[in-house]
Protein backbone atom coordinates (compact mmCIF):
# COMPACT_ATOMS: atom_id res chain seq x y z
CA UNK A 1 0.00 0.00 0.00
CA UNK A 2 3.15 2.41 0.96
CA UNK A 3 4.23 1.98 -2.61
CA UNK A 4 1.33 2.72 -4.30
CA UNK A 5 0.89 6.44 -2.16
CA UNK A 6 4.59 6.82 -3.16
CA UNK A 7 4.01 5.97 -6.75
CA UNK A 8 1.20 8.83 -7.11
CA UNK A 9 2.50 11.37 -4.75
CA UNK A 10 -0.05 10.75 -2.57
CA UNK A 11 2.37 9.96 0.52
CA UNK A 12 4.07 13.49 -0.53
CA UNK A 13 0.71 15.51 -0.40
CA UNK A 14 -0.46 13.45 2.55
CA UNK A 15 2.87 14.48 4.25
CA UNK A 16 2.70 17.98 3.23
CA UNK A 17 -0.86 18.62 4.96
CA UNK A 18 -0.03 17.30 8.11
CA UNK A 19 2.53 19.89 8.37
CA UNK A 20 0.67 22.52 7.40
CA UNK A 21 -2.13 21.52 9.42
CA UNK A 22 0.67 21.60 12.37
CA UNK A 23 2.22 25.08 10.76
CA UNK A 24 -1.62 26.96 11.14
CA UNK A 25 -2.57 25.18 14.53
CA UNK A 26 0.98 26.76 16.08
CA UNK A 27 1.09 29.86 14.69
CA UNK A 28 -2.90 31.11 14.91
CA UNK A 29 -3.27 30.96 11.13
CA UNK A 30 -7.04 29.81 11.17
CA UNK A 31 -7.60 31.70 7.49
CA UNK A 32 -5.10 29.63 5.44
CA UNK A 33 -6.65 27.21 3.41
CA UNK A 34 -5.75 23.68 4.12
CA UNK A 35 -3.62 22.60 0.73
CA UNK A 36 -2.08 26.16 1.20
CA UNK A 37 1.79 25.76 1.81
CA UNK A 38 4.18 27.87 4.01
CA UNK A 39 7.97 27.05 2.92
CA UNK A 40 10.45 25.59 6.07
CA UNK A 41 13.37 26.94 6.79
CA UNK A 42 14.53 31.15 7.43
CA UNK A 43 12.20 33.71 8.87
CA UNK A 44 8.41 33.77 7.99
CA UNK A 45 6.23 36.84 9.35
CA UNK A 46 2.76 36.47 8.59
CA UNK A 47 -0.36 38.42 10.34
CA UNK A 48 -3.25 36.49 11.58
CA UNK A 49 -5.67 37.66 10.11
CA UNK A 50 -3.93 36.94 6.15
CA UNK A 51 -6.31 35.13 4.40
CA UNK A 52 -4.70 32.49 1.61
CA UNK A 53 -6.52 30.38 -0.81
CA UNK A 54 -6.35 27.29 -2.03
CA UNK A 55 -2.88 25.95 -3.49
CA UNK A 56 -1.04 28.74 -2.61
CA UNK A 57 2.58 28.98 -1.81
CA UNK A 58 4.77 31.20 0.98
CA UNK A 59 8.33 31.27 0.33
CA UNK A 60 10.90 31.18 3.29
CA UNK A 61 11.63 34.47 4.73
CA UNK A 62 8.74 36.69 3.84
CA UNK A 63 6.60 39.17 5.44
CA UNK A 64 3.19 39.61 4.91
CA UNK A 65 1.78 42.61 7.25
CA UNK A 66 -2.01 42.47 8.09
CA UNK A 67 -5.35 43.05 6.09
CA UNK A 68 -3.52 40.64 3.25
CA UNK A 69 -5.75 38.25 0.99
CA UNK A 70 -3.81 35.82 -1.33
CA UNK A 71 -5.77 33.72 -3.61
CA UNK A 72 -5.53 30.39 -4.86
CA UNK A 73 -2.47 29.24 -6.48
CA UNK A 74 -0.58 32.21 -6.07
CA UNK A 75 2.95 31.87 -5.26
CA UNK A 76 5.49 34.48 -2.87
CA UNK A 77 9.40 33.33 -3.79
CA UNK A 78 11.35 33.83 -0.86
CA UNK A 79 11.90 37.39 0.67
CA UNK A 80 8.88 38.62 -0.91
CA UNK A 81 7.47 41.38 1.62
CA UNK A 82 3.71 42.85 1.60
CA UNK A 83 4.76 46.37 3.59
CA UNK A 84 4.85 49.86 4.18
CA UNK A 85 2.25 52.68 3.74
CA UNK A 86 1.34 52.61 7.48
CA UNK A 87 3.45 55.31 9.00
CA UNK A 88 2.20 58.87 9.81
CA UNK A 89 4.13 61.36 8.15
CA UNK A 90 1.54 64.27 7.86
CA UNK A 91 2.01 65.50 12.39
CA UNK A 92 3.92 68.00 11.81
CA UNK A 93 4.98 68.77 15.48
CA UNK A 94 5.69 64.85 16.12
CA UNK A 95 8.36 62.76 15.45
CA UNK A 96 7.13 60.10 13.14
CA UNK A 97 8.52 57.24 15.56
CA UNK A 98 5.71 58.65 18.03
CA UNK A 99 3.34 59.61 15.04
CA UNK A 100 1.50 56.10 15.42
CA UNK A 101 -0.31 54.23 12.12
CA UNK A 102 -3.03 55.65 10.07
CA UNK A 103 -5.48 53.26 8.70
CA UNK A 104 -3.75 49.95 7.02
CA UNK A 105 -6.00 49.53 3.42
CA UNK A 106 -6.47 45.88 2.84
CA UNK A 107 -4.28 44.42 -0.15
CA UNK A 108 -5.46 41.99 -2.74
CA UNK A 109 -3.33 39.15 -4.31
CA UNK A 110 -5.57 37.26 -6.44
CA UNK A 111 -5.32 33.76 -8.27
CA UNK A 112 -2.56 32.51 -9.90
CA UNK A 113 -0.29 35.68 -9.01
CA UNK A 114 4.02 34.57 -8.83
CA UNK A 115 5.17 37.33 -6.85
CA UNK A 116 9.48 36.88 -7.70
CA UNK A 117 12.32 36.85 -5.26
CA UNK A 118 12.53 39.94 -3.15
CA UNK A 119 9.55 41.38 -4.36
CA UNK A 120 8.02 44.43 -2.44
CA UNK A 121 4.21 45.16 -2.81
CA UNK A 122 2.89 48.32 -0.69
CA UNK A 123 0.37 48.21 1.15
CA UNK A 124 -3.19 48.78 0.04
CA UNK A 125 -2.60 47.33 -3.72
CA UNK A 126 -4.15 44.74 -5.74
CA UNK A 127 -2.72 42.74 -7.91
CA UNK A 128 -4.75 41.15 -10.98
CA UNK A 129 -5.41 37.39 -11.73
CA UNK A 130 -2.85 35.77 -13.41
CA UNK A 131 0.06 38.30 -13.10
CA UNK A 132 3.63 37.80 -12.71
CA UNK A 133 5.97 40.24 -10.93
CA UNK A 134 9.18 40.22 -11.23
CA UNK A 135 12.39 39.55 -9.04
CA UNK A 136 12.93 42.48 -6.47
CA UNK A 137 10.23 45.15 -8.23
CA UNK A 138 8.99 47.12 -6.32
CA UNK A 139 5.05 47.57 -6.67
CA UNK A 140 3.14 51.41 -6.03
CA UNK A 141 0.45 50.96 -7.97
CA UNK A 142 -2.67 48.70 -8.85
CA UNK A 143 -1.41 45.53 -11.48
CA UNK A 144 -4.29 44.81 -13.70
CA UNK A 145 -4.67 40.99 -14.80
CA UNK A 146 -2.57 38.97 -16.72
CA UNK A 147 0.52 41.53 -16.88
CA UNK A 148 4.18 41.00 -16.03
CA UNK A 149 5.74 43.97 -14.37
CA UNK A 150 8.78 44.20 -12.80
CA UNK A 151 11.80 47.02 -11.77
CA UNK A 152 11.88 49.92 -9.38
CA UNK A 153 8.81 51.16 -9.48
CA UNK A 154 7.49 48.43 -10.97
CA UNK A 155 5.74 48.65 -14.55
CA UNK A 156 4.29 46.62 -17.16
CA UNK A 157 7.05 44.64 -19.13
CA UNK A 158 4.02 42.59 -21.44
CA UNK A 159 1.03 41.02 -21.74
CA UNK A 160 1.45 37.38 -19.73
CA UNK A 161 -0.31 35.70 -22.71
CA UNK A 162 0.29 36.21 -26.52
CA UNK A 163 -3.37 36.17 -27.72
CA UNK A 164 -6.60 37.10 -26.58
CA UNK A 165 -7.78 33.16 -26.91
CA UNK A 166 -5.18 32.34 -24.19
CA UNK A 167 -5.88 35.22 -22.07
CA UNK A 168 -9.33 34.05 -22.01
CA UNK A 169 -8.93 30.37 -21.34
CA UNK A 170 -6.78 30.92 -19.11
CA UNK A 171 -9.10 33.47 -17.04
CA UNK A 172 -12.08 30.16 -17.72
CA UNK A 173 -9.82 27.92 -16.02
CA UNK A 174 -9.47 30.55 -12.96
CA UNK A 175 -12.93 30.67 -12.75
CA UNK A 176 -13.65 26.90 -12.17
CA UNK A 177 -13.43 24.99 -9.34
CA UNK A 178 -10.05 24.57 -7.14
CA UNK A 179 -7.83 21.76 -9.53
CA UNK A 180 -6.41 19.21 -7.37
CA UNK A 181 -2.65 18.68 -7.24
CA UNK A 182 -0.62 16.95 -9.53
CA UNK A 183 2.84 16.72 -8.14
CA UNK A 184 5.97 15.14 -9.78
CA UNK A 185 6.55 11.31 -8.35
């Protein structure tokens, strides 16, 4: 029977639940979705209240500040941070170390997003189905769907998919119901 979970990944998937199960019992996580994964290994900094979908994937050594929704199969390479944007600046007879937080806007990672190695997205931006973005950009500003952007600030290098067709069949498949795994033996 052990051979045949082996043979089909099943053993690895099995495996790689009960950790994660573990993973969002210890650290409070209660709005991570069951098949999501958080990576071992380095420093992970991720706010209670983050919400992440289905399939989705949290490299080692990233931060994810509060108000954060990730959606399904969306991936964060390591060192990609969700920050910033939550400083006063505007008290002008205050230091800013005593200034406090002003209101944290919520920020939006939808399905099927790679966010690249060292990414930074600000605070209070969403990010469209589909999208790539690229090692150590740094996002400002709203990424519509199915764009790759990438440098410092971050803007749109091309269209993720060549033709309208695949743009479309790809945003079908997004629509439809959570795929299950299918994970190299």
């Amino acid at each position: 029977m052990l051979r045949k979970l082996i043979g089909r990944g099943k053993l690895f998937v099995w495996i790689r639940n009960l950790r994660m199960t573990w993973v969002r019992w210890c650290y409070g996580l209660r709005n991570v979705h069951p098949t999501a994964y958080i990576s071992r290994g380095g420093y992970i900094d991720i706010h209670r209240d983050t919400i992440i979908g289905a399939y989705a994937f949290i490299g080692c050594d990233c931060v994810i500040m509060q108000k954060t929704k990730i959606g399904r199969y969306s991936m964060l390479a390591p060192r990609a941070s969700i920050v910033g944007a939550d400083h006063r600046i505007d008290l002008p007879n205050l230091p800013m170390v005593f200034a406090g937080r002003g209101e944290i806007r919520e920020t939006v990672i939808e399905d099927d997003v790679w966010i690249g190695h060292a990414a930074i997205i600000m605070n209070g931006i969403r990010i469209g189905r589909g999208s790539i973005i690229g090692a150590n950009a740094v996002v400002t500003r709203d990424v519509p769907p199915r764009e790759i952007w990438v440098g410092i600030p971050a803007k749109k290098l091309r269209d993720r998919f060549a033709s309208k067709e695949e743009s479309q069949a790809h945003e079908h498949l997004l629509e439809g119901p959570t795929i299950p795994p299918n994970f190299c033996d």
